[in-house]
N, C-alpha and C. Protein backbone atom coordinates (compact mmCIF):
# COMPACT_ATOMS: atom_id res chain seq x y z
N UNK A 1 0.82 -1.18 0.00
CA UNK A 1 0.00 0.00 0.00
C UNK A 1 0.88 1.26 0.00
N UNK A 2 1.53 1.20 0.73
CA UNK A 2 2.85 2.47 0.52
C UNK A 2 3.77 2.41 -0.47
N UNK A 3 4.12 1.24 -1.13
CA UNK A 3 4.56 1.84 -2.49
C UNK A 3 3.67 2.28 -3.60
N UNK A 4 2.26 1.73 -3.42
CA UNK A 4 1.57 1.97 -4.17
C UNK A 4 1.45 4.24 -4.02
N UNK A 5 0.81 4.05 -3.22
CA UNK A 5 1.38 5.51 -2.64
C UNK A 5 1.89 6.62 -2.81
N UNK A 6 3.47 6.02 -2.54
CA UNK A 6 4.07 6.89 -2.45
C UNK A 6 4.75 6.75 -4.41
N UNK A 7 4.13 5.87 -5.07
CA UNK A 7 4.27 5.93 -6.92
C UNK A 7 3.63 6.89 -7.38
N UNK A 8 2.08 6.90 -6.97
CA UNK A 8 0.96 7.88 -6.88
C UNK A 8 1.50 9.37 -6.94
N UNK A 9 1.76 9.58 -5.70
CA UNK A 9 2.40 11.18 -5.33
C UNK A 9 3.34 11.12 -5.52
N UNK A 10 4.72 11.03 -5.94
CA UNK A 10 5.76 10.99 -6.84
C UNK A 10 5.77 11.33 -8.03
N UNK A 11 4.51 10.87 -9.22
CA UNK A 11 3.96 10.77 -10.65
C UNK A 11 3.51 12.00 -10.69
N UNK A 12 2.70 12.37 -9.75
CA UNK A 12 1.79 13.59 -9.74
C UNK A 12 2.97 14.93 -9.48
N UNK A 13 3.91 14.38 -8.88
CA UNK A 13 5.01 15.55 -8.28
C UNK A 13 5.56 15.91 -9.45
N UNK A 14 5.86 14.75 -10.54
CA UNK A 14 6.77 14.67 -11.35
C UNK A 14 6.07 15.58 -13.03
N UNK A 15 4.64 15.31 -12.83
CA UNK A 15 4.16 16.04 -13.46
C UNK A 15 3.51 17.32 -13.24
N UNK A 16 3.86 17.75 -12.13
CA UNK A 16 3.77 19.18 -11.72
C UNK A 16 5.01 20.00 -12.16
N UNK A 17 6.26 19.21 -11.95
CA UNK A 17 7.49 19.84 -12.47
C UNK A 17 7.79 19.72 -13.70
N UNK A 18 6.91 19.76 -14.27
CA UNK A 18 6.83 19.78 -15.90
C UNK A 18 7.33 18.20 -16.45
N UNK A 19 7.41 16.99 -16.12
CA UNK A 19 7.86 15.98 -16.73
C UNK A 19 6.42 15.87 -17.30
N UNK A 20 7.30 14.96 -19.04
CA UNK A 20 6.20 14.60 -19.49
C UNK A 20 5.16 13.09 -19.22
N UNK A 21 4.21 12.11 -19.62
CA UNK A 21 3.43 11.37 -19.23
C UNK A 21 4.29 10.52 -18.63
N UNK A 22 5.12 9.77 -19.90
CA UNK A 22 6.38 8.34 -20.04
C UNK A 22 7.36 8.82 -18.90
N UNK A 23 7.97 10.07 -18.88
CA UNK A 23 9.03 10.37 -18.01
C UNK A 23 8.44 10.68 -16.50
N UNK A 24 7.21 11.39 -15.94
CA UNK A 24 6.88 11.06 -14.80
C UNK A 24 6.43 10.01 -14.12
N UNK A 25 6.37 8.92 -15.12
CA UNK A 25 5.43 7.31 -14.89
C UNK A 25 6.99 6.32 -14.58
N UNK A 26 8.45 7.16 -15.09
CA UNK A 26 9.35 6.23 -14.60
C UNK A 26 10.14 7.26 -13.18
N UNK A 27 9.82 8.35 -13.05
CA UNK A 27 10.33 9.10 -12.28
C UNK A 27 10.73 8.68 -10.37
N UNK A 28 9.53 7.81 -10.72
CA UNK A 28 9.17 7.56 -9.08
C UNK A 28 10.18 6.09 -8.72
N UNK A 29 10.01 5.59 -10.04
CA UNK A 29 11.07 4.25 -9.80
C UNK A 29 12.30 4.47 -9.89
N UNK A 30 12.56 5.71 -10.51
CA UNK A 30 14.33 6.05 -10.10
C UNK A 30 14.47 6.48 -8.45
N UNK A 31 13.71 6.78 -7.88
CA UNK A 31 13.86 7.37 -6.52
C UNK A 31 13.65 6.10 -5.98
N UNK A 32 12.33 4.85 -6.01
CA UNK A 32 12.13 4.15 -5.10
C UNK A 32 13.09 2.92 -5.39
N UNK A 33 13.92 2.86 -6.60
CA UNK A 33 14.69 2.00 -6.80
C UNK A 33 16.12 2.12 -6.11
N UNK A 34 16.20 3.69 -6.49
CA UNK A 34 17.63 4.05 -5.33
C UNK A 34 17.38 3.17 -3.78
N UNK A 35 16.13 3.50 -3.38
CA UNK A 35 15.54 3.29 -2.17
C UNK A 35 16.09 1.52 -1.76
N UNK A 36 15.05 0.83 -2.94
CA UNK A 36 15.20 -0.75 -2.64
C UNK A 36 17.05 -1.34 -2.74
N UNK A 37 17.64 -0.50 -3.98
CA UNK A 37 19.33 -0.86 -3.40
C UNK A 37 19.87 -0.17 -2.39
N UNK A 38 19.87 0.50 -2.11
CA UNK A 38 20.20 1.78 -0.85
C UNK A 38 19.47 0.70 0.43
N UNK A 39 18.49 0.27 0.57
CA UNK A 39 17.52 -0.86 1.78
C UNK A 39 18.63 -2.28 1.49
N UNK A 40 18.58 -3.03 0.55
CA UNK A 40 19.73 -4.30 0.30
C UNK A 40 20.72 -3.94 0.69
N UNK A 41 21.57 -2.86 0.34
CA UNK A 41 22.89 -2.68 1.18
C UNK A 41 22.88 -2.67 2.62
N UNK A 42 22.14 -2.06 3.11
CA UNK A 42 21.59 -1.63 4.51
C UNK A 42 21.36 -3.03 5.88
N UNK A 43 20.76 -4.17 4.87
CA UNK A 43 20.42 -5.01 5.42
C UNK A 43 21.44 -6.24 5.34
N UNK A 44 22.45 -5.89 4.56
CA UNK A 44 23.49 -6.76 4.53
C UNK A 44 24.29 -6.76 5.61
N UNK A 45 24.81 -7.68 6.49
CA UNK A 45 26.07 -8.05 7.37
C UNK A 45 26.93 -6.41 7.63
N UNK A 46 27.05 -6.21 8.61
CA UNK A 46 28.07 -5.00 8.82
C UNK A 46 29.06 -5.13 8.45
N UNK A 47 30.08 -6.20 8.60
CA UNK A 47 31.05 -6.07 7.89
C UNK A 47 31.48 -6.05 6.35
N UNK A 48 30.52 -6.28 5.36
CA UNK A 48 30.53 -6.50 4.13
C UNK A 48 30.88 -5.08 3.31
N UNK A 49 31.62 -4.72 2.84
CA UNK A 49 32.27 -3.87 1.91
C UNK A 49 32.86 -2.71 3.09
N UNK A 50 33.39 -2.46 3.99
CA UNK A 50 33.88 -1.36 4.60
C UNK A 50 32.95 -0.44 4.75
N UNK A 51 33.97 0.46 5.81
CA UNK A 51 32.92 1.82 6.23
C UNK A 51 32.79 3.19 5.00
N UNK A 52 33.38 2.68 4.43
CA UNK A 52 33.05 3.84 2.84
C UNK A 52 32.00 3.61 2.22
N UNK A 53 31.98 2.35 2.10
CA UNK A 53 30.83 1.52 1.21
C UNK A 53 29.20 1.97 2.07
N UNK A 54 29.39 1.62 3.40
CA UNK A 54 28.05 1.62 4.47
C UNK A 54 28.15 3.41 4.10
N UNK A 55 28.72 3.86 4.54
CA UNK A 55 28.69 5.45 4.06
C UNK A 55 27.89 5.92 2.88
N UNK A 56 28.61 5.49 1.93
CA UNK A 56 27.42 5.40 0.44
C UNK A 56 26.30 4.80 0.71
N UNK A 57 26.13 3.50 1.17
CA UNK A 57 24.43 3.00 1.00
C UNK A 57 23.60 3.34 1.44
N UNK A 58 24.05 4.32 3.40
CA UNK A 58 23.38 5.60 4.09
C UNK A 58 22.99 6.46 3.30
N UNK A 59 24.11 7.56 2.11
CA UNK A 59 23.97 8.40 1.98
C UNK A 59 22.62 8.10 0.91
N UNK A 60 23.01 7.35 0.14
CA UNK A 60 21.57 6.86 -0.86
C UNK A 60 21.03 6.63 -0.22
N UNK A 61 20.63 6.23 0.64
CA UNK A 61 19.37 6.00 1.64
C UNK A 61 18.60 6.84 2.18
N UNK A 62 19.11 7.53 2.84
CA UNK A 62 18.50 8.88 3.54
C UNK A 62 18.31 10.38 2.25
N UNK A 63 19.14 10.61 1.28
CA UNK A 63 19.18 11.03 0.29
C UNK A 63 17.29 10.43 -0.94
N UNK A 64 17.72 9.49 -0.77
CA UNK A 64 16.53 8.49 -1.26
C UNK A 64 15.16 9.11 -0.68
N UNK A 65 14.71 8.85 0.85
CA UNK A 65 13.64 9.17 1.77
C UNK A 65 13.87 10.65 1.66
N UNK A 66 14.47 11.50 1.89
CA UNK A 66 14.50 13.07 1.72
C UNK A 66 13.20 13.16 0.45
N UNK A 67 14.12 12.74 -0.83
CA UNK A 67 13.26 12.82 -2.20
C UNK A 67 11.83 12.67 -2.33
N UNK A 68 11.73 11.13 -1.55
CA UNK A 68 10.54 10.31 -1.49
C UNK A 68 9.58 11.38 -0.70
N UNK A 69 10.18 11.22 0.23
CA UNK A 69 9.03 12.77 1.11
C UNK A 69 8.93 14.07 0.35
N UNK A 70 9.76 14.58 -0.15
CA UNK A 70 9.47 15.07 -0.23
C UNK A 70 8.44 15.52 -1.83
N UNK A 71 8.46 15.06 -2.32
CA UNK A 71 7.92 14.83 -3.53
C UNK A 71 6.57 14.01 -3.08
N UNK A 72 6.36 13.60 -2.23
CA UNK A 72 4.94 13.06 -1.59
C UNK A 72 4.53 14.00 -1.27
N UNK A 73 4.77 15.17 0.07
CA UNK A 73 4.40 15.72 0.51
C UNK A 73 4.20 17.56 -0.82
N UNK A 74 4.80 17.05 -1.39
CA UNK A 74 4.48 18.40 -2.46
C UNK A 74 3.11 18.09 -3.37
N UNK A 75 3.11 16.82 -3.24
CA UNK A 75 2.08 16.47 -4.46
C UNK A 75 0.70 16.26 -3.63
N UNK A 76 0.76 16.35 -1.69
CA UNK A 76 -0.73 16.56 -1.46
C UNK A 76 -1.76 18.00 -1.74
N UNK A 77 -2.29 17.51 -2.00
CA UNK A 77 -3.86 18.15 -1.99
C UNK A 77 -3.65 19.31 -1.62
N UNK A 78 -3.18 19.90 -0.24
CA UNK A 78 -3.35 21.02 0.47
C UNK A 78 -2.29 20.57 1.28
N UNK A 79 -1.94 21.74 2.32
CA UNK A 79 -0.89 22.05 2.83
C UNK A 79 -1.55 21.64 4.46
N UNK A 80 -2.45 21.11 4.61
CA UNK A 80 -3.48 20.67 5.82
C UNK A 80 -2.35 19.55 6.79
N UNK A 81 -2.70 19.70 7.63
CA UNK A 81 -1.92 18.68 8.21
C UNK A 81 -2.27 16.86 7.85
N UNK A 82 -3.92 16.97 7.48
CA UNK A 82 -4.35 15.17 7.26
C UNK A 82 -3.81 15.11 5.78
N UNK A 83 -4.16 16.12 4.69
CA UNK A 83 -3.40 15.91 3.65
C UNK A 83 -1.76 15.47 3.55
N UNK A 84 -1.10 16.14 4.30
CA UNK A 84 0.31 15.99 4.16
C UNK A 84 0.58 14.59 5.17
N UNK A 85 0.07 14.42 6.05
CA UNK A 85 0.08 12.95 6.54
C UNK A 85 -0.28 11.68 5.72
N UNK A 86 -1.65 12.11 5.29
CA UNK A 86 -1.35 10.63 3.83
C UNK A 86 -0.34 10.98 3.13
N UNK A 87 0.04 11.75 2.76
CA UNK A 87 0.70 12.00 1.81
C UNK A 87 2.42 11.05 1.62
N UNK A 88 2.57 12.16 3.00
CA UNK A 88 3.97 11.41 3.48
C UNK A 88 4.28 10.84 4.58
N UNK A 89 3.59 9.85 4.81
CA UNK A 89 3.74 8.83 5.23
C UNK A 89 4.12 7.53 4.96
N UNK A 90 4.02 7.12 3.51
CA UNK A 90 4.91 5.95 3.16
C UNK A 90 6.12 6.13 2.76
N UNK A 91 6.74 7.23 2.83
CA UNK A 91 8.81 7.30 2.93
C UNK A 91 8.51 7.23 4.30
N UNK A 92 8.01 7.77 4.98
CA UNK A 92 8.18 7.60 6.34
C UNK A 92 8.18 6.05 7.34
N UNK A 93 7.24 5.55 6.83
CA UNK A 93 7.09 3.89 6.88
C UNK A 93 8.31 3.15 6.63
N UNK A 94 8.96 3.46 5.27
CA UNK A 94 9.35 2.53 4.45
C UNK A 94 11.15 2.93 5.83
N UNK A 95 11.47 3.94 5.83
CA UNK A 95 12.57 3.98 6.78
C UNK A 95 12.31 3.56 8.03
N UNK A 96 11.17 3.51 8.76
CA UNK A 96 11.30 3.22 9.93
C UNK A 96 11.13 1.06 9.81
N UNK A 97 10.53 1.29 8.74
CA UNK A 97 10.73 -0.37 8.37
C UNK A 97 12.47 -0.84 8.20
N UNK A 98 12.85 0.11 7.47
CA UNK A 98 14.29 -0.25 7.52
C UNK A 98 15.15 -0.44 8.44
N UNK A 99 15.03 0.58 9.42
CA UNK A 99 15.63 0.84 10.83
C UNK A 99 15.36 -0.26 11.35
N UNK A 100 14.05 -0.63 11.71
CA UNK A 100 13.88 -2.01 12.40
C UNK A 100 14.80 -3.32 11.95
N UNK A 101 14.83 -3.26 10.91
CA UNK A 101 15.38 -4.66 10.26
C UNK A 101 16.65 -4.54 9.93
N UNK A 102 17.58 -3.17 10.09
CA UNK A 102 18.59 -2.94 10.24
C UNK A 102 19.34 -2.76 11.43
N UNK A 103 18.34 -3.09 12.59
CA UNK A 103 19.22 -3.08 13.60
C UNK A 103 18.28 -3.97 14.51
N UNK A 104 17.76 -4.93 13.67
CA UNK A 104 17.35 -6.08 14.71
C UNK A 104 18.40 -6.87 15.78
N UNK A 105 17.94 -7.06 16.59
CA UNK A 105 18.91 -8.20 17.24
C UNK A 105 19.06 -9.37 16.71
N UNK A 106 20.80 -10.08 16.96
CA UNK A 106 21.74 -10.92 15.85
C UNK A 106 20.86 -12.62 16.29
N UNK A 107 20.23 -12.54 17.48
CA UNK A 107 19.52 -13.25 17.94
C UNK A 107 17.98 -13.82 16.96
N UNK A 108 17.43 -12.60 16.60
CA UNK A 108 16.50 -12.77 15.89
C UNK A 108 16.51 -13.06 14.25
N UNK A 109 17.87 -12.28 14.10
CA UNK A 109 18.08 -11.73 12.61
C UNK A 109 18.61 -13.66 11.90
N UNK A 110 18.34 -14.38 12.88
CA UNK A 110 17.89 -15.43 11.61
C UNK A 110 19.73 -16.37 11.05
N UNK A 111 19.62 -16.63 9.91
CA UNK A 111 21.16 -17.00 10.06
C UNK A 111 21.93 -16.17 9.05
N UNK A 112 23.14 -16.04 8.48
CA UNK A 112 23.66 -14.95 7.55
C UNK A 112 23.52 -15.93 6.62
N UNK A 113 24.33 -15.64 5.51
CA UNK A 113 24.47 -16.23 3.60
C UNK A 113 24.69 -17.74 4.23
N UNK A 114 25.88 -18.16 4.91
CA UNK A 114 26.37 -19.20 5.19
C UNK A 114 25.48 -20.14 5.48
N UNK A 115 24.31 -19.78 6.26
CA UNK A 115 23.03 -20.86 6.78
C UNK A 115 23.54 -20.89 8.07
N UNK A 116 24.47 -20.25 8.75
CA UNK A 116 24.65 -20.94 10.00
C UNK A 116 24.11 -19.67 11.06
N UNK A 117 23.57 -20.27 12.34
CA UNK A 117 22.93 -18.88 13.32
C UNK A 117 24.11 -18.23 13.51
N UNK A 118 23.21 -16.83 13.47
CA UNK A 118 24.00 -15.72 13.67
C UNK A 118 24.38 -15.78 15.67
N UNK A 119 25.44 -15.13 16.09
CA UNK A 119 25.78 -15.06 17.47
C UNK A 119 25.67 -13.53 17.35
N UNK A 120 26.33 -13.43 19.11
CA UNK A 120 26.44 -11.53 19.01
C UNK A 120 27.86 -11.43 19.09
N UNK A 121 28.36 -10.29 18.77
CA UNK A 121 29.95 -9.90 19.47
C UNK A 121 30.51 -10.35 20.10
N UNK A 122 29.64 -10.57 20.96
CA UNK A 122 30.08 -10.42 22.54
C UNK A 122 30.55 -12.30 22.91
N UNK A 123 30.39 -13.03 22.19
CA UNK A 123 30.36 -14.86 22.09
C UNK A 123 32.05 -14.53 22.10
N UNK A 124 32.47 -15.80 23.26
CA UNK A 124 34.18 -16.02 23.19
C UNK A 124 33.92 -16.94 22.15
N UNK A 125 35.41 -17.95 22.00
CA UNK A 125 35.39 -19.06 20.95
C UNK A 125 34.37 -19.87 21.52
N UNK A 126 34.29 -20.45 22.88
CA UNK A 126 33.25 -21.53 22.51
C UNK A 126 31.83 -21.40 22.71
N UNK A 127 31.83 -20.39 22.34
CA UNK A 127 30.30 -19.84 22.00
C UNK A 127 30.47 -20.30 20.13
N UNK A 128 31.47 -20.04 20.10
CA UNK A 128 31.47 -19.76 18.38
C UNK A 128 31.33 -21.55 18.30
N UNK A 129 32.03 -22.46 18.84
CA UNK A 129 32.25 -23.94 18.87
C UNK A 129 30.90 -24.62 18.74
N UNK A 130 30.17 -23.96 19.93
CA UNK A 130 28.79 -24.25 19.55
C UNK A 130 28.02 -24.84 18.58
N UNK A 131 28.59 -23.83 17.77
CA UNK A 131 28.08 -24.10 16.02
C UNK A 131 28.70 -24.72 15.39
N UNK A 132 28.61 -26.20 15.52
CA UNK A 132 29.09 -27.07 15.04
C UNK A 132 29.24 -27.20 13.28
N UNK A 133 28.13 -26.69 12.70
CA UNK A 133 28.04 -26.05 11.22
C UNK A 133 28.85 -25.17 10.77
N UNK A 134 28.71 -24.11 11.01
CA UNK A 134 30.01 -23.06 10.89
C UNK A 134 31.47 -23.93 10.77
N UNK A 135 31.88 -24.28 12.41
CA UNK A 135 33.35 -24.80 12.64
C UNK A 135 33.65 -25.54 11.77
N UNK A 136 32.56 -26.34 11.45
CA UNK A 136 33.41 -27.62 10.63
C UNK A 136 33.10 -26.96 8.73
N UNK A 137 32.03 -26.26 8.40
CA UNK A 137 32.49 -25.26 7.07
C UNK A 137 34.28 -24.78 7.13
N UNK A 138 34.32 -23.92 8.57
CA UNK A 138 35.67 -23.61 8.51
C UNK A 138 36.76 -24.46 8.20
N UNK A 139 36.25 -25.74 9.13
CA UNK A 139 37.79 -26.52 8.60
C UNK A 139 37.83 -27.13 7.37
N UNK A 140 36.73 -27.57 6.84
CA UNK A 140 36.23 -27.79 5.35
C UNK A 140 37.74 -26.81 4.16
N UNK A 141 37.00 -25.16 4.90
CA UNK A 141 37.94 -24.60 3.76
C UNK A 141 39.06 -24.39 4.54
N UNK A 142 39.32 -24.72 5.40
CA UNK A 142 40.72 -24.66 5.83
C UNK A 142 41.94 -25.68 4.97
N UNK A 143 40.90 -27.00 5.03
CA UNK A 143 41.80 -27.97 4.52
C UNK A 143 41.86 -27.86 3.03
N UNK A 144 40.60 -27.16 2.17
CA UNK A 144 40.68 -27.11 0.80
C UNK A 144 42.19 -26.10 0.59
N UNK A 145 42.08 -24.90 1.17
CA UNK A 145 43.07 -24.12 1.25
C UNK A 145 44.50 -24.65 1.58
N UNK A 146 44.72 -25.45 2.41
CA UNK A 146 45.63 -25.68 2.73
C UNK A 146 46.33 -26.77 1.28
N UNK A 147 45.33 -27.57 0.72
CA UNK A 147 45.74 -28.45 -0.58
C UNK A 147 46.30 -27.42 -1.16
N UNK A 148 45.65 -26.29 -1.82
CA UNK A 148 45.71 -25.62 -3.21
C UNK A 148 47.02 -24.82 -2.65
N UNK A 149 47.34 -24.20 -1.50
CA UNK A 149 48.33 -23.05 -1.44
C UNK A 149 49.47 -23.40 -0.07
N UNK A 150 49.12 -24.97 0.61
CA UNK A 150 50.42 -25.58 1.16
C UNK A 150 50.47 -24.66 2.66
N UNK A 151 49.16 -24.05 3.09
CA UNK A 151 49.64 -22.86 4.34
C UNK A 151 47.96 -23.39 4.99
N UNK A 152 48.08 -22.70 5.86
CA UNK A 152 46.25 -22.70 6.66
C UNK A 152 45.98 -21.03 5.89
N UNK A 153 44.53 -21.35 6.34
CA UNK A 153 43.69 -20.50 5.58
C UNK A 153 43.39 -18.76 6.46
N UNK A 154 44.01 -18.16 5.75
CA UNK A 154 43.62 -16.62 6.61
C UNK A 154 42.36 -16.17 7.24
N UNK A 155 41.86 -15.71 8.19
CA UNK A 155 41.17 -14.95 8.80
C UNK A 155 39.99 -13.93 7.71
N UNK A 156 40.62 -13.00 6.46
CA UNK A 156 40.15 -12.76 5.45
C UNK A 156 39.63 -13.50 4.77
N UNK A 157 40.91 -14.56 4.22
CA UNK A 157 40.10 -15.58 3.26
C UNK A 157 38.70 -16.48 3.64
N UNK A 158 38.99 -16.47 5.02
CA UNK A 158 37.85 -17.59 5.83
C UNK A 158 36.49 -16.25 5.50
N UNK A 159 36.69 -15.31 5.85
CA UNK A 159 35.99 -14.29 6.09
C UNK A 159 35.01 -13.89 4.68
N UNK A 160 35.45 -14.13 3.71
CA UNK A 160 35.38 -14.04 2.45
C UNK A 160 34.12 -14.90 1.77
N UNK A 161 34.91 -16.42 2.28
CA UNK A 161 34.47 -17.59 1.85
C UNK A 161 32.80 -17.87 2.58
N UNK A 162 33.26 -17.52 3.99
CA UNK A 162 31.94 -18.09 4.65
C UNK A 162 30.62 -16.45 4.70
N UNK A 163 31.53 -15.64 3.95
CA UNK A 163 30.99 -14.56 4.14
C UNK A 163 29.99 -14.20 5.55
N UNK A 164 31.30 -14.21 6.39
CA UNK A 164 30.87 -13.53 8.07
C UNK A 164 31.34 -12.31 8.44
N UNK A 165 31.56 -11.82 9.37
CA UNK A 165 32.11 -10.85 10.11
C UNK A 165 33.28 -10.94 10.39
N UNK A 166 34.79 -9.97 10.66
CA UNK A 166 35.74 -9.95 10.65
C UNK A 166 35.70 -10.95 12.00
N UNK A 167 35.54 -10.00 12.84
CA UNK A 167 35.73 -11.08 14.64
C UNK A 167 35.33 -12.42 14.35
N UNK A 168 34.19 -12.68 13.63
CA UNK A 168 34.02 -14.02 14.05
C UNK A 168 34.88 -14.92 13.04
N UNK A 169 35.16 -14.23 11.90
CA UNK A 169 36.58 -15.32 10.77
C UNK A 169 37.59 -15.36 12.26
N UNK A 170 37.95 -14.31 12.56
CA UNK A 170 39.44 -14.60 13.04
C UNK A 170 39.05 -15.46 14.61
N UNK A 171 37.73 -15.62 15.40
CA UNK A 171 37.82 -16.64 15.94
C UNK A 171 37.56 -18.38 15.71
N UNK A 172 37.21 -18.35 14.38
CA UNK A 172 36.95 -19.63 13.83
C UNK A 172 38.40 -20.18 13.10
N UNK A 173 38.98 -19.05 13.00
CA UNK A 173 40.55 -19.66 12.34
C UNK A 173 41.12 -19.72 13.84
N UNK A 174 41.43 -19.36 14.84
CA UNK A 174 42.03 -19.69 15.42
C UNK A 174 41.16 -21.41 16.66
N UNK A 175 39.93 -21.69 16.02
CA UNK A 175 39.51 -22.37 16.73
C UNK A 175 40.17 -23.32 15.36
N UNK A 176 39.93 -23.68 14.09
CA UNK A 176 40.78 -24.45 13.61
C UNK A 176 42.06 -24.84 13.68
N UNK A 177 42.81 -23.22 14.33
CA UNK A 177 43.98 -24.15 14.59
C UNK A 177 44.27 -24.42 15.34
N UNK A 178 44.02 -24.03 16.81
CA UNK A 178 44.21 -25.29 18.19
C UNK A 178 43.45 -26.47 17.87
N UNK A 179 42.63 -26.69 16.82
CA UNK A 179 41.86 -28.06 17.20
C UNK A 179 43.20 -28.98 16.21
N UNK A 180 44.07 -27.80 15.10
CA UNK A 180 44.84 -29.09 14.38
C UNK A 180 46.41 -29.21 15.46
N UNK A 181 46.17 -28.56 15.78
CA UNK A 181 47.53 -28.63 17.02
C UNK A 181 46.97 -28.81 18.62
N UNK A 182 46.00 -29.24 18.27
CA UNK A 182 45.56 -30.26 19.57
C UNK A 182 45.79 -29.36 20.70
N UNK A 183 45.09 -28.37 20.64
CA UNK A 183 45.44 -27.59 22.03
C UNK A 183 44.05 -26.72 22.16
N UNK A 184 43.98 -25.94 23.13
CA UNK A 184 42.06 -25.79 24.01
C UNK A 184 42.07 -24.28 23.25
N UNK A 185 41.16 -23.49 22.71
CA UNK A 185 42.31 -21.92 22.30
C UNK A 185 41.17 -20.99 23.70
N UNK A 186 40.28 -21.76 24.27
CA UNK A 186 39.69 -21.11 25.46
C UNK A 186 40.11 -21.20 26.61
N UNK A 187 41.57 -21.71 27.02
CA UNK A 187 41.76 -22.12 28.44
C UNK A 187 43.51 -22.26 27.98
């Protein structure tokens, strides 16, 4: 219902500013499309592309909802307060939907790419051990790695592969390698 919406008053915005039929009918999907990649970046793993990258997918993001509102809120009816509330209220929705699901707890948020449950920060190694799925993915590519390039497998590369979080590659490599040198890496 809110994209429907906020397409509505966008179209109408777009043909107030002189666009013509074809060009205000795609106008709204350049803004709400910024929106839906600007939301996918957002909802991806924190560690995935650096803090430059999260920087950009913010700035399209909030850049994005600025537009969206505001081009909703130009295209109500009247300047009334119930007018401008339908109006712009689905950019408004659509970010606070984001927020939620961008900063759900790691508890809820289900498992990452890998399939395996997500933990929080705050897990030593044998919290991470736990996850018997994960550990043994790790040693999986530990040992593939170790065939092809004769070394154990980096912290990055693990990081890469299982596509996780920096902290938790570098405690799953070091839980692979006390388990191949037979030693506890929690005690």
């Amino acid at each position: 219902m809110a994209a429907y919406g906020s397409y509505v008053h966008q179209r109408e915005f777009a043909l107030q500013g002189g666009a013509d039929a074809a060009s205000a009918s795609l106008w709204p999907l350049s803004v709400d499309g910024l929106l839906l990649l600007a939301t996918l970046g957002l909802l991806k793993p924190s560690g995935s592309g650096g803090r430059r990258a999260r920087y950009a997918v913010w700035l399209a993001f909030l850049l994005g909802i600025a537009v969206s509102l505001a081009a909703n809120i130009a295209a109500a009816p009247t300047l009334a307060w119930k007018p401008v509330l339908v109006a712009g209220w689905p950019p408004v929705a659509l970010l606070l939907s984001v927020e939620l699901l961008a900063h759900r707890p790691s508890t809820q948020a289900g498992t990452e790419r890998s399939g395996a449950p997500s933990t929080t920060d705050g897990d030593d190694d044998r919290g991470i051990a736990r996850d018997d799925s994960l550990l043994e993915q790790a040693r999986r590519v530990d040992a593939r790695h170790r065939e092809l390039h004769q070394r154990p497998v980096s912290a990055e590369s693990l990081r890469k592969e299982l596509r996780i979080g920096a902290d938790r590659s570098r405690q799953l490599v070091a839980l692979v390698r006390a388990a191949r040198n037979g030693s506890d890496p929690g005690g």
